[in-house]
Protein backbone atom coordinates (compact mmCIF):
# COMPACT_ATOMS: atom_id res chain seq x y z
CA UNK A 1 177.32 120.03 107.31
CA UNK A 2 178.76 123.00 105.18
CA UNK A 3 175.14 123.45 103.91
CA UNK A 4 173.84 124.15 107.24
CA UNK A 5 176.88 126.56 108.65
CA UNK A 6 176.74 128.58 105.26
CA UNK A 7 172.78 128.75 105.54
CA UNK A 8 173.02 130.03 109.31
CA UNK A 9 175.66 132.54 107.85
CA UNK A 10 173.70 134.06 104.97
CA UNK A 11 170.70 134.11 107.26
CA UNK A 12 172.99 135.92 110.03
CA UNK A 13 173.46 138.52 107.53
CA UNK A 14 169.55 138.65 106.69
CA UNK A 15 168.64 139.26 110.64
CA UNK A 16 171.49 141.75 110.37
CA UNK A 17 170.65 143.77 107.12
CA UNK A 18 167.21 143.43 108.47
CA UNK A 19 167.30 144.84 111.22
CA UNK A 20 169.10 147.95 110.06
CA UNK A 21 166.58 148.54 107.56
CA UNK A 22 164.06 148.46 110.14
CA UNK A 23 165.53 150.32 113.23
CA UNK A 24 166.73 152.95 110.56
CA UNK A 25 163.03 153.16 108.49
CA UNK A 26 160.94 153.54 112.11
CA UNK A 27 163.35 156.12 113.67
CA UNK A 28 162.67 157.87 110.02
CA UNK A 29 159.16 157.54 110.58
CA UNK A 30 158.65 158.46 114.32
CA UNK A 31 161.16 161.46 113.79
CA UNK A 32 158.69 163.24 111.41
CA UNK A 33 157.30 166.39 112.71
CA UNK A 34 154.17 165.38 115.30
CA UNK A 35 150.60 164.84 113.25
CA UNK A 36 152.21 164.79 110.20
CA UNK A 37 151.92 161.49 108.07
CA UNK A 38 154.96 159.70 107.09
CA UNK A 39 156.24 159.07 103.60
CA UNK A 40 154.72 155.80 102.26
CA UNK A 41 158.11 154.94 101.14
CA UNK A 42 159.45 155.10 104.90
CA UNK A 43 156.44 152.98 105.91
CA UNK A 44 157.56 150.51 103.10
CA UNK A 45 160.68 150.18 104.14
CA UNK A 46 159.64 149.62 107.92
CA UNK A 47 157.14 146.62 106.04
CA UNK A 48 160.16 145.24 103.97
CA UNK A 49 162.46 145.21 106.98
CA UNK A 50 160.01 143.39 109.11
CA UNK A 51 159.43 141.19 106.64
CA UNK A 52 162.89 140.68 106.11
CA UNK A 53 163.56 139.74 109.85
CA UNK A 54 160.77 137.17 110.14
CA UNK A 55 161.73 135.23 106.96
CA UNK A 56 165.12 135.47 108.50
CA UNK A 57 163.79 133.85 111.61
CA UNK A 58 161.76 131.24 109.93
CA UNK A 59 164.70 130.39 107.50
CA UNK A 60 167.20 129.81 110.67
CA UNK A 61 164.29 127.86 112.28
CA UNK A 62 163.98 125.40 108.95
CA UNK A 63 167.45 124.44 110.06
CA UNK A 64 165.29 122.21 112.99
CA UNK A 65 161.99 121.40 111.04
CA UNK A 66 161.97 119.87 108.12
CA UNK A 67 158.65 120.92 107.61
CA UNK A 68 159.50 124.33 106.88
CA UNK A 69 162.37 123.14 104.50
CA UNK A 70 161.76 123.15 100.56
CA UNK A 71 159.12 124.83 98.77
CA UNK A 72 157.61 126.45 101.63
CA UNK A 73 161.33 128.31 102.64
CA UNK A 74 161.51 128.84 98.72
CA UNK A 75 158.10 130.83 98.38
CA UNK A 76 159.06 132.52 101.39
CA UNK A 77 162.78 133.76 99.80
CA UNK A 78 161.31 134.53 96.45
CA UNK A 79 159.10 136.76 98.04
CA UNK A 80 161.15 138.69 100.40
CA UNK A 81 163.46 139.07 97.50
CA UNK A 82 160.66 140.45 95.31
CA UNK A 83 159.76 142.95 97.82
CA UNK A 84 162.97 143.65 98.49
CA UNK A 85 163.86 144.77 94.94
CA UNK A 86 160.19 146.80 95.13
CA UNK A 87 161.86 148.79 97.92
CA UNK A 88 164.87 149.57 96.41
CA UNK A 89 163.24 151.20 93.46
CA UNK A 90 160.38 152.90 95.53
CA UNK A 91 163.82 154.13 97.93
CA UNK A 92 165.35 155.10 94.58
CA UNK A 93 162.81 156.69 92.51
CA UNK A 94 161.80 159.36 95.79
CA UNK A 95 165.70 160.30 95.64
CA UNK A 96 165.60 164.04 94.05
CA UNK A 97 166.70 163.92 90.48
CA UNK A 98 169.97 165.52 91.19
CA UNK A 99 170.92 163.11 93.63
CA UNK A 100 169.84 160.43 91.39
CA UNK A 101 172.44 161.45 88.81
CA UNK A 102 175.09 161.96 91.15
CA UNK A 103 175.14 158.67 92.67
CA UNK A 104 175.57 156.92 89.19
CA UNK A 105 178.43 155.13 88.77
CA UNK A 106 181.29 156.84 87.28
CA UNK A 107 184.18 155.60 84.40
CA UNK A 108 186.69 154.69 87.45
CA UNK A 109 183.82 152.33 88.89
CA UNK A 110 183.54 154.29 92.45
CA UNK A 111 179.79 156.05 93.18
CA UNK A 112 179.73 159.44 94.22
CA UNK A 113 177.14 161.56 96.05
CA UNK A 114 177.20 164.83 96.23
CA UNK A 115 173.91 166.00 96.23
CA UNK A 116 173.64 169.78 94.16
CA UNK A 117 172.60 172.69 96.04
CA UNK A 118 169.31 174.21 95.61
CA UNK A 119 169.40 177.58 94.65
């Protein structure tokens, strides 16, 4: 019983976090100036959000067939989190270098980012 509620919560937050990712990557992408190609990294992250939602989906579904329980759920989550971690160093590596520094952590543990203005 506990299983299943904390499994439907942690895959709450996937639809959730999800989701985000993906309304926030496509209105990225179709807010770029008209006949001009995205960033792949935007069209990445519209992939990895997507992808995020349906293993979402499937994982809540597992919940009612046991056929989707076990190894195939398990490929399914390794993945996602593999392509998840992809993104966030594609997402982090296109940062400009001084942002990059700035949002390192600092001595008191809080981020900052304060990106440095171009002269």
């Amino acid at each position: 019983m506990a299983s299943t509620v904390v499994n439907f919560a942690i895959r709450g937050f996937q639809v959730v976090f999800a989701a985000v990712v993906l309304g926030l990557s496509v209105s990225l992408v179709r807010g770029q100036a008209p006949g001009a190609n995205s960033p792949i990294s935007l069209r990445y992250t519209s992939f990895v959000g997507g992808l995020s939602l349906v293993t979402a989906f499937v994982g809540i579904a597992g919940e009612f067939f046991t056929l989707i329980q076990g190894k195939i759920s398990l490929i399914m989550d390794t993945i996602v989190a593999l392509v998840n971690i992809a993104g966030g160093v594609v997402g982090h590596s296109h940062l400009p270098y001084e942002v990059r520094i700035a949002t390192h952590a600092t001595s008191s543990g809080l981020a900052t980012c304060y990106p440095h203005p171009r002269r």
